[in-house]
Protein backbone atom coordinates (compact mmCIF):
# COMPACT_ATOMS: atom_id res chain seq x y z
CA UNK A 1 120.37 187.01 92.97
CA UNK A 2 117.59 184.36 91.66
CA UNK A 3 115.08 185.20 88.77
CA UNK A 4 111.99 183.24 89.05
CA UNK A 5 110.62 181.98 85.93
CA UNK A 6 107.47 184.00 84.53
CA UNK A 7 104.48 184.76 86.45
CA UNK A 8 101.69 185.65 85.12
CA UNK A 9 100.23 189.17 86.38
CA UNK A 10 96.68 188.45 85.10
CA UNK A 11 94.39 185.22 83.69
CA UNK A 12 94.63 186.64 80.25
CA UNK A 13 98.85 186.44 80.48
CA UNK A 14 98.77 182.45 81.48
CA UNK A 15 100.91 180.55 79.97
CA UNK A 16 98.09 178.18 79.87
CA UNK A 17 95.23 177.14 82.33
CA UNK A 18 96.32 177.06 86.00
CA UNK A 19 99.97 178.36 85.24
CA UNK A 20 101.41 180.29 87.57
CA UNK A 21 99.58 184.22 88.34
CA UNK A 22 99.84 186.38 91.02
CA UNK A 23 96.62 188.62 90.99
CA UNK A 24 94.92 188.16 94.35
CA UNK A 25 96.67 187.60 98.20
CA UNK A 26 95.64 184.28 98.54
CA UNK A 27 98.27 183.71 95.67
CA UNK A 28 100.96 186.10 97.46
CA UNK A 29 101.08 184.22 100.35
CA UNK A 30 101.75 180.80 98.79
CA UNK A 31 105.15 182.56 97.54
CA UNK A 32 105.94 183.88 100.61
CA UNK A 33 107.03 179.92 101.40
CA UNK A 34 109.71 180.19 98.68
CA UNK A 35 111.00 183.93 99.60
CA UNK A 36 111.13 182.85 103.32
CA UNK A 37 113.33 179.68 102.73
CA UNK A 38 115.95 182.02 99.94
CA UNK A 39 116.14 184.65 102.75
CA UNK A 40 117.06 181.74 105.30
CA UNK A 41 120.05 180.56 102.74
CA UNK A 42 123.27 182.63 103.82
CA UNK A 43 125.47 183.81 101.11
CA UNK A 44 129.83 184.20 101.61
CA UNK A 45 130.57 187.36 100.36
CA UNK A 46 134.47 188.91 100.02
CA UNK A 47 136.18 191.50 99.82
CA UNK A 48 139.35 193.31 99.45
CA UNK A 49 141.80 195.18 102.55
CA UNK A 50 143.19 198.23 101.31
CA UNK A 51 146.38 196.52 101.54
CA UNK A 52 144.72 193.84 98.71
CA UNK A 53 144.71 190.81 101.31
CA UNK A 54 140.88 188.97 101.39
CA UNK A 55 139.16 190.14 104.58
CA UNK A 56 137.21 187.67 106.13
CA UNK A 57 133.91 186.37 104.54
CA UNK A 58 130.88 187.74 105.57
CA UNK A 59 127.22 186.60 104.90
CA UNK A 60 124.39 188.12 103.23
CA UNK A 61 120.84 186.77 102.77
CA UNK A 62 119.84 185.25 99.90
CA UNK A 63 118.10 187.87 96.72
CA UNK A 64 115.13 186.72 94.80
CA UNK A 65 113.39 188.32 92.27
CA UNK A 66 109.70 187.44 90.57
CA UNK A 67 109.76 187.47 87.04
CA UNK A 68 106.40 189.07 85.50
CA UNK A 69 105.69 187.54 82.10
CA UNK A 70 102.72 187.87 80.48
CA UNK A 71 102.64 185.56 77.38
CA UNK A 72 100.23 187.73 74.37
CA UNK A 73 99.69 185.91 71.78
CA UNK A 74 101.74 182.52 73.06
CA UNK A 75 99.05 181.79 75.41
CA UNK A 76 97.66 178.41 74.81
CA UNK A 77 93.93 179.32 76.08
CA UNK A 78 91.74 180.64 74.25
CA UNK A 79 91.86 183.89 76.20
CA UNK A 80 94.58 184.88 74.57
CA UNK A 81 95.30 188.74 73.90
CA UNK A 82 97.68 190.57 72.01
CA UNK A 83 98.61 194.24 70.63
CA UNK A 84 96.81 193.23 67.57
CA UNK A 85 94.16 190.88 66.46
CA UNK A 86 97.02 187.94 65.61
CA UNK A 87 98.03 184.24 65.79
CA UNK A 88 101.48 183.03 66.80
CA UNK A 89 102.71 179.99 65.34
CA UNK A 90 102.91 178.22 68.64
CA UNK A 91 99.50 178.09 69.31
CA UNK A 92 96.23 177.06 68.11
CA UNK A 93 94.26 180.29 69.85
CA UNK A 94 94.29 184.06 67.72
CA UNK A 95 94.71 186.49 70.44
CA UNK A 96 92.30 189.41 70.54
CA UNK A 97 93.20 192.75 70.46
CA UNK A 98 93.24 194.57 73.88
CA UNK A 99 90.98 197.87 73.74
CA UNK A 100 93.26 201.13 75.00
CA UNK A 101 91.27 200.77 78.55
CA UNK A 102 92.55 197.13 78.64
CA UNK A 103 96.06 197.74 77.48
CA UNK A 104 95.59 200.55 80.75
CA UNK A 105 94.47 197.43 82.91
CA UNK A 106 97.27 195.34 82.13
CA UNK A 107 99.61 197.96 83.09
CA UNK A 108 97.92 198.40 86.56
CA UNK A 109 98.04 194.52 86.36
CA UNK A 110 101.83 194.74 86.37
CA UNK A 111 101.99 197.00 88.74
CA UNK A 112 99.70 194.89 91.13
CA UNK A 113 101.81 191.70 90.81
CA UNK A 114 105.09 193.64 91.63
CA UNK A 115 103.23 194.89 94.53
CA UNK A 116 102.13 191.51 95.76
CA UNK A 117 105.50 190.23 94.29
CA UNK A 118 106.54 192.81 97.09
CA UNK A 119 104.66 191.71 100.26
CA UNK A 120 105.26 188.49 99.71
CA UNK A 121 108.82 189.11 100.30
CA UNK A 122 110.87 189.21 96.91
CA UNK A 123 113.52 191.91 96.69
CA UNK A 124 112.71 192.75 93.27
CA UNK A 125 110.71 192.37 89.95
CA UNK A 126 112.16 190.93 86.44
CA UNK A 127 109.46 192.32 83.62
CA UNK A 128 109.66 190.02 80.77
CA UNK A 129 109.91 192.60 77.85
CA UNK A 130 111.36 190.66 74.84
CA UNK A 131 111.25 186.98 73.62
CA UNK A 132 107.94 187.82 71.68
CA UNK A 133 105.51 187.72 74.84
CA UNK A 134 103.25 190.83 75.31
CA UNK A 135 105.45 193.76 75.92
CA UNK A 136 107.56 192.47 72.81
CA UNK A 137 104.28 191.82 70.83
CA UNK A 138 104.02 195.63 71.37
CA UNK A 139 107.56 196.78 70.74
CA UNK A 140 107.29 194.72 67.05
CA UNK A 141 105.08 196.72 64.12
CA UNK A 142 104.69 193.27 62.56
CA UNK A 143 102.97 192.39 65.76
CA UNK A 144 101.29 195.76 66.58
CA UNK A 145 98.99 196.96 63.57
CA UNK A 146 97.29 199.44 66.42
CA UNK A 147 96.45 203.02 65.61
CA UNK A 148 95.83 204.31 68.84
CA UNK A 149 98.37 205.40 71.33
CA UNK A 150 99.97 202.63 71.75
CA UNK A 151 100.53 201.06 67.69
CA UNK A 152 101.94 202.38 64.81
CA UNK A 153 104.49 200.88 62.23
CA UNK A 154 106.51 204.15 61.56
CA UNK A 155 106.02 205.56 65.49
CA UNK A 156 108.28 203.44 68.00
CA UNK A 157 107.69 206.24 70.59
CA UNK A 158 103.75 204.90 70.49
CA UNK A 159 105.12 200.90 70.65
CA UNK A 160 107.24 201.22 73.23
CA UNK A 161 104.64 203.26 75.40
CA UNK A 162 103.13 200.01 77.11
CA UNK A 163 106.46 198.85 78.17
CA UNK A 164 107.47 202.28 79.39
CA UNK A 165 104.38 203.02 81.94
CA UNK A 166 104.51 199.21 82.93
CA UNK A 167 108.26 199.98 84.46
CA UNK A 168 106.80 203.98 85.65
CA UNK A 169 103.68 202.40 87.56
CA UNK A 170 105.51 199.08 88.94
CA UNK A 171 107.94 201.38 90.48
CA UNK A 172 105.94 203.95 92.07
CA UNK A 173 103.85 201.24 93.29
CA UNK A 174 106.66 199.24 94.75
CA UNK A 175 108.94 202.50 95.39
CA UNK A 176 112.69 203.06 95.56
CA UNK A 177 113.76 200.31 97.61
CA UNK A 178 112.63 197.41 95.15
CA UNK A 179 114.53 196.12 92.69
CA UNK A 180 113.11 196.44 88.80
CA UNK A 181 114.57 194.88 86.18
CA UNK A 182 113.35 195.02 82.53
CA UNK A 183 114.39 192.24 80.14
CA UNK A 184 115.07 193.16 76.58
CA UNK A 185 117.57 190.56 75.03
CA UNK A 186 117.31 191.41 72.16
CA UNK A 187 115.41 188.32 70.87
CA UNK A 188 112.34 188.87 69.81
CA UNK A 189 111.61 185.54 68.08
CA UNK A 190 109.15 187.55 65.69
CA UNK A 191 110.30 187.31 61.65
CA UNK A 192 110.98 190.74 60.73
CA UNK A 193 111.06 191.87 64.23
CA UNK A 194 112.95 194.65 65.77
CA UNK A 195 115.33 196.77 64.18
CA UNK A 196 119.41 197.15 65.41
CA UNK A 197 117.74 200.54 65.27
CA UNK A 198 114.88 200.24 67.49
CA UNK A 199 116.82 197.69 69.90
């Protein structure tokens, strides 16, 4: 199984101008040239005889899976956005603060790309949920100051909300017979980020 690297769902999630998205189908069918040519690629699998001798190999298409990253607050474009009104230290842009109706539209963004992601023939989705981009910016109360829903320093039911209906509308958009992975590793890259606790 392949992991792409990160794909922006949305303009606002770029790593910077022109980086890769996949919002509309004129950008789902460019990919289907890469899924196409991994599916082509056949794979030796093994396995065991119940009397422990090797079987013979057989084949199995090649898996690929889009990763969905959406940067926050490490975007370098000034349409940067963010849980909260802040500025990483990798960037010259602050990142605004998405309004609860955008912080709704990103999650429908997510769930779009995986859908593309989807016709376009990957077997799966990886969303990017640590490393300090978005999802992460929300999971961290030193990067979410928000008092709505989705914020709150001493509430980590609230900050992990965004990353929670991102994986509950990308998979009954997608369905059962897609492959979702979400990507904590525990890295956050934030000082004073998350908690053994809270990881």
């Amino acid at each position: 199984l392949m992991v792409t690297g990160g794909v922006s769902p949305n303009k606002q999630g770029w790593v910077g101008p022109f980086a890769g998205k996949l919002s509309t189908e004129t950008e789902r069918d460019k990919h289907k040239v890469v899924t196409d040519m991994v599916h082509s690629i056949r794979i030796p699998t093994y396995s065991t005889t119940t009397n422990n001798t090797t079987a013979t190999p057989t084949t199995e298409p090649g898996r690929i899976c889009l990763q969905i990253l959406h940067t926050g607050r490490y975007a370098y474009h000034p349409f940067a956005v963010s849980a909260s009104n802040t500025k990483s230290p990798i960037s010259p842009f602050k990142a605004k603060e998405l309004s609860t109706s955008d912080v709704k539209s990103t999650i429908r963004d997510f769930a779009h790309c995986a859908s593309l992601a989807k016709e376009a023939g990957y077997d799966g989705v990886e969303i990017m949920g640590s490393e300090g981009y978005l999802i992460n910016q929300f999971l961290v109360s030193k990067t979410n100051q928000r008092t709505d829903e989705y914020g709150g320093s001493d509430n980590f039911g609230n900050r992990m909300r965004l990353a929670v209906e991102i994986v509950k509308e990308t998979r009954k958009a997608c369905g059962l017979d897609f492959i979702v992975i979400f990507r904590l590793s525990m890295l956050d890259l934030v000082k004073d980020g998350s908690s053994w606790e809270e990881i």
